[in-house]
Protein backbone atom coordinates (compact mmCIF):
# COMPACT_ATOMS: atom_id res chain seq x y z
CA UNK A 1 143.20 -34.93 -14.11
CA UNK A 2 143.39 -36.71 -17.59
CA UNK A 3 146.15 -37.34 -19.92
CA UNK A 4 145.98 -37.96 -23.45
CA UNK A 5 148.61 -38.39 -26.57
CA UNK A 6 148.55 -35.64 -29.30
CA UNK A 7 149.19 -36.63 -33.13
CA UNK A 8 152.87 -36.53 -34.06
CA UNK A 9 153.39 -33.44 -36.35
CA UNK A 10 156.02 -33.92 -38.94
CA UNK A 11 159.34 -33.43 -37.72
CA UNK A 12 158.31 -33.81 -34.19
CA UNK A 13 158.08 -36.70 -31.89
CA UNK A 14 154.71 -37.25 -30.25
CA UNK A 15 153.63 -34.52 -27.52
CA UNK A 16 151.82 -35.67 -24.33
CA UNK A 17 148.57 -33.67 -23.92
CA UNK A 18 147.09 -32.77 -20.53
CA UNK A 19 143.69 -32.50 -19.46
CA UNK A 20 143.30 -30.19 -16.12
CA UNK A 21 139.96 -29.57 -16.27
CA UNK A 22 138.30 -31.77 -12.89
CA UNK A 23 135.39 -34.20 -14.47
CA UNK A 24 132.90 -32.55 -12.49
CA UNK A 25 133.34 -29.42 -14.77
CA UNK A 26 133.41 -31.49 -17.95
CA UNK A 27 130.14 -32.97 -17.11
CA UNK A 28 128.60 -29.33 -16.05
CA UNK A 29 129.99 -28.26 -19.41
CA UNK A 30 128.27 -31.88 -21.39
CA UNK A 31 124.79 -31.09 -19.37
CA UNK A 32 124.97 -27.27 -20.68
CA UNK A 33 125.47 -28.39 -24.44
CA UNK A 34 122.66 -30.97 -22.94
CA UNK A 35 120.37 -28.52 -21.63
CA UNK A 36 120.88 -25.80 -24.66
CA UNK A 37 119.71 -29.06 -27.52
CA UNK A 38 116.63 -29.37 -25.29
CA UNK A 39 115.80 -25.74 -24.94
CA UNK A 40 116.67 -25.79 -28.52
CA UNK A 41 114.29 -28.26 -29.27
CA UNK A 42 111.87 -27.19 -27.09
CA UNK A 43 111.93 -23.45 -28.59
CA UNK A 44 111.05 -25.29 -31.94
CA UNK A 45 108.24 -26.86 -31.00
CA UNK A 46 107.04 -23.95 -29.67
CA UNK A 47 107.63 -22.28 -33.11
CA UNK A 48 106.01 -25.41 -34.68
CA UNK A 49 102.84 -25.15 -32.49
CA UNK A 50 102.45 -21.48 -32.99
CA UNK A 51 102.56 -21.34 -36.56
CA UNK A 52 100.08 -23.85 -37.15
CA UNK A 53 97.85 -22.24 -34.92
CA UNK A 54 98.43 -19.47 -36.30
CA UNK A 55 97.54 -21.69 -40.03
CA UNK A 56 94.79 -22.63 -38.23
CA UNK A 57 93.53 -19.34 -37.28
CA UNK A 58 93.72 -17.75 -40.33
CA UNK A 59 92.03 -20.87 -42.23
CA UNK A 60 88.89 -20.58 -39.77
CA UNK A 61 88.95 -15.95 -40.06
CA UNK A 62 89.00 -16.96 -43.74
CA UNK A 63 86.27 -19.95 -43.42
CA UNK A 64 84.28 -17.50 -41.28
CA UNK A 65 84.33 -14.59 -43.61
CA UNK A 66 82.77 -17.09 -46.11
CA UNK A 67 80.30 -18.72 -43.95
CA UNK A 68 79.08 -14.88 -43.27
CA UNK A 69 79.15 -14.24 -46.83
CA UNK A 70 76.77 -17.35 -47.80
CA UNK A 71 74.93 -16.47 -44.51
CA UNK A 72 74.35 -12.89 -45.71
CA UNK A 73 73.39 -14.22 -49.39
CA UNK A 74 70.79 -17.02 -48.37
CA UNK A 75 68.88 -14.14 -45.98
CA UNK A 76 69.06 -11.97 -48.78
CA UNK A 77 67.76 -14.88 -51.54
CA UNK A 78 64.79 -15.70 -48.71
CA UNK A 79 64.24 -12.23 -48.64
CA UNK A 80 63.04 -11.95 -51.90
CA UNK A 81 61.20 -15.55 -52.23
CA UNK A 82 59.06 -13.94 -48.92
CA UNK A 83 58.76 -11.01 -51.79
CA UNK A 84 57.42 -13.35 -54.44
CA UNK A 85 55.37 -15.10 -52.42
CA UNK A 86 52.67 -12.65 -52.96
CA UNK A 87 52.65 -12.74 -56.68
CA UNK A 88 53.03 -16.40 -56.37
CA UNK A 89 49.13 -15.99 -54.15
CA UNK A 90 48.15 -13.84 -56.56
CA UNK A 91 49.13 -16.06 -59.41
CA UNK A 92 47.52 -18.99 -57.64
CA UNK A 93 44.02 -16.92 -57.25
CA UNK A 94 44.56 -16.30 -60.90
CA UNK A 95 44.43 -19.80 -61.66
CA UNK A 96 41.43 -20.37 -59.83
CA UNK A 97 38.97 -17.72 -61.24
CA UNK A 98 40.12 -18.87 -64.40
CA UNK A 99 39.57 -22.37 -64.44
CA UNK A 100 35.52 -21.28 -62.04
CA UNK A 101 35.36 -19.19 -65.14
CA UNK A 102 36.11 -21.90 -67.61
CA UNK A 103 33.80 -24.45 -65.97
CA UNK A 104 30.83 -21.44 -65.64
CA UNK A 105 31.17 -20.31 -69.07
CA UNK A 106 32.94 -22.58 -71.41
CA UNK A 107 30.13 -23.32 -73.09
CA UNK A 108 29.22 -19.70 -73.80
CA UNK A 109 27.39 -19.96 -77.29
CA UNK A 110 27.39 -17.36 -80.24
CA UNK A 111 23.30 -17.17 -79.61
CA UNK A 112 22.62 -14.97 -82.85
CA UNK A 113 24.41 -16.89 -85.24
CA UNK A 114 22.53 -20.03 -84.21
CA UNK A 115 19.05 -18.68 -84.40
CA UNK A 116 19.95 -16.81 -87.85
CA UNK A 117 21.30 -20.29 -89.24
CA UNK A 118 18.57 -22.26 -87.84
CA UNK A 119 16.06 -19.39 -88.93
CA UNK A 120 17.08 -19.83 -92.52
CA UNK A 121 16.19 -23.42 -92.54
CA UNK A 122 12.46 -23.05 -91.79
CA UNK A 123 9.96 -22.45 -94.52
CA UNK A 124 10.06 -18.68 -95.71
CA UNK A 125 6.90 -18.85 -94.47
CA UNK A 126 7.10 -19.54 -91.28
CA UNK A 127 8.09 -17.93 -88.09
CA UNK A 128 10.49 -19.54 -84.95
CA UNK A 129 7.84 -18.93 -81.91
CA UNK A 130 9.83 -20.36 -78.95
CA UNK A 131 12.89 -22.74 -78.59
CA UNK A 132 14.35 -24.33 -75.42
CA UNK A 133 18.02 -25.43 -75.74
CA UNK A 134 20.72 -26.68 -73.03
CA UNK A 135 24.04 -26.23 -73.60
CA UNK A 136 26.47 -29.13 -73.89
CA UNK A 137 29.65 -30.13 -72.04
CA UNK A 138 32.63 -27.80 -71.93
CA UNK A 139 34.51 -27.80 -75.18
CA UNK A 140 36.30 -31.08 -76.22
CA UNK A 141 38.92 -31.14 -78.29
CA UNK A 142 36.96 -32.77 -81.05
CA UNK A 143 34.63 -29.75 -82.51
CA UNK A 144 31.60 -31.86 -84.10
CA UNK A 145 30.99 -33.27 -80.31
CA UNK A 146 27.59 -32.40 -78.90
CA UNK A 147 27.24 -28.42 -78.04
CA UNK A 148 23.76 -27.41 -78.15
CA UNK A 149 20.71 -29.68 -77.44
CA UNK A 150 16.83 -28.97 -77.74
CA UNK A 151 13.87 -27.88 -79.42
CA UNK A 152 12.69 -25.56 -81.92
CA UNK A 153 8.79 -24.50 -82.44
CA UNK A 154 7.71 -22.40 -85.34
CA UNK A 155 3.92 -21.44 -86.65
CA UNK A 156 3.16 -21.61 -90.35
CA UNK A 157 -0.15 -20.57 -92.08
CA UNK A 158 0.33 -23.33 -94.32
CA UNK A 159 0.80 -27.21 -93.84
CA UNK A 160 4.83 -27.60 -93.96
CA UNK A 161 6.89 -30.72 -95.50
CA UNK A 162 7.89 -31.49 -92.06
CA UNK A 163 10.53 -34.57 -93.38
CA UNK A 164 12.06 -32.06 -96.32
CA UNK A 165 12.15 -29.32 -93.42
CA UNK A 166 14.34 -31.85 -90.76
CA UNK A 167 16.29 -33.17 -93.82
CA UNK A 168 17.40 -29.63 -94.58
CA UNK A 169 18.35 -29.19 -91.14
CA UNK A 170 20.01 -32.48 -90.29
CA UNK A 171 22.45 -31.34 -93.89
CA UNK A 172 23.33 -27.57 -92.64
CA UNK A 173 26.39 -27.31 -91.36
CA UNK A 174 27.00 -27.74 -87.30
CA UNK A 175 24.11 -29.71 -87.11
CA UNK A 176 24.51 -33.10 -85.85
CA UNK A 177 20.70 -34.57 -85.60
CA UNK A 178 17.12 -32.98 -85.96
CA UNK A 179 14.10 -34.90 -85.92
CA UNK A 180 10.61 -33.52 -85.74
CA UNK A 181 9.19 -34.27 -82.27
CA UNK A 182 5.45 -32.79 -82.43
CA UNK A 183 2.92 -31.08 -84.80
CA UNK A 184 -0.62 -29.09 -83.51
CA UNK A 185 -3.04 -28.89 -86.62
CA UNK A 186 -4.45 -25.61 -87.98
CA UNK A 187 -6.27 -23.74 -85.78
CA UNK A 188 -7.71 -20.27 -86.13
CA UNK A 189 -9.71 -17.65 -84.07
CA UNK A 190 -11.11 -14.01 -83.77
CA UNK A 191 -10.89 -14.55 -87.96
CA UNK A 192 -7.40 -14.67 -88.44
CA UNK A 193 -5.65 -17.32 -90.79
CA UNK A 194 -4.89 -20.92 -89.22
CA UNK A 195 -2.02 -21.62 -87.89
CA UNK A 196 -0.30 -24.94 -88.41
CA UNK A 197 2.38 -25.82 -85.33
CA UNK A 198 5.38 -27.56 -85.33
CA UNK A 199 8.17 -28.94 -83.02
CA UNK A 200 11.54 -30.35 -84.06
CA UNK A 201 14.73 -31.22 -81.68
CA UNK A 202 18.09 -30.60 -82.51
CA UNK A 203 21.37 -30.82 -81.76
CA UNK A 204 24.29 -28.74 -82.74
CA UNK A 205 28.32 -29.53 -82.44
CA UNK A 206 30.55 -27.25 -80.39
CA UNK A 207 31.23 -24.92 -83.29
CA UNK A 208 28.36 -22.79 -81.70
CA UNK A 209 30.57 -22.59 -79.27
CA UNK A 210 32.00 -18.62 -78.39
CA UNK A 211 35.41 -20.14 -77.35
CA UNK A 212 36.05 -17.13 -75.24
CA UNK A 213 36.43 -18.47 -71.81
CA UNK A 214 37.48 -22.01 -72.78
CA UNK A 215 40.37 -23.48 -71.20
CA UNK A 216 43.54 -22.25 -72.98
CA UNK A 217 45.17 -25.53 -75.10
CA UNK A 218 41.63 -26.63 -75.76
């Protein structure tokens, strides 16, 4: 049993004030307020620890939906790069037979043209009997390099100005050098007229060149 003094209220003398209550119930009372802060506190934390897990959990259902997403996006970009991947061969094989085509026939040469010009420069009289000609490098980007190298044989029943002849060639257009390489005298049987032979090399520029297989930018 405790005693304590009240506060004097106006008027009135102070009034002693009794505590009856044995300590052993005022300490069971303390420990309860005791106890409920803890449970208190305890009940929070809980709270605490649930809600961010349950942050947590929706952060990694979110993160996961996403990760599927990109998942599903990536198979579906490979998808169609495995679908490409035949053009892609396809182009590739393209390339090839283009540039086997390029090195078999870029030098493909406009064959009539050159034996018309190169007719017209030989006496009227005379007649081409045989040529033999090799065809240059592939075309360069510089035209008036070599295309077209060989020789040229014609007959004539008369004896021909072979320098005038080669000078008239060497100045026609495409032609880079001629020379005359060989001449067979007159010779005649069975009666017919003589025939006077003549040989002359030349060598044209790439002009003669088709141009219809050469490498594209060329």
């Amino acid at each position: 049993m405790a005693f304590s003094r009240g506060t004097a209220l106006a008027g009135y003398g102070l009034v002693p004030r009794v505590n009856l209550l044995p300590r052993s119930e005022t300490e069971r009372r303390d420990r309860l307020v005791l106890v409920r802060w803890w449970l208190i506190g305890v009940v929070m934390a809980v709270v605490l620890v649930v809600l961010v897990s349950a942050g947590a959990y929706v952060i990694n259902v979110f993160a996961s939906q996403r990760l599927a997403a990109e998942n599903a996006r990536t198979t579906d970009l490979t998808t169609q790069l495995s679908g490409l991947s035949d053009v892609s061969k396809l182009q590739g094989v393209q390339r090839d037979l283009e540039a086997y085509r390029t090195e078999a026939m870029g030098a493909d040469i406009a064959w009539v043209p050159v034996f018309d010009a190169l007719g017209g420069l030989v006496p009227k009289d005379a007649d081409i009997t045989g040529w033999d000609f090799v065809t240059g490098a592939l075309p360069a980007a510089d035209a008036a390099a070599a295309g077209v190298t060989g020789t040229l044989m014609f007959t004539s029943t008369r004896p021909v100005d072979i320098v005038e002849t080669v000078r008239g060639i060497r100045a026609a257009e495409g032609v880079i050098d001629a020379d005359g390489a060989e001449m067979t005298g007159a010779s005649a049987a069975d009666g017919n007229d003589a025939l006077y032979t003549y040989k002359i090399t030349v060598e044209l520029d790439q002009t003669v060149y088709t141009g219809l297989y050469a490498k594209k930018g060329n």
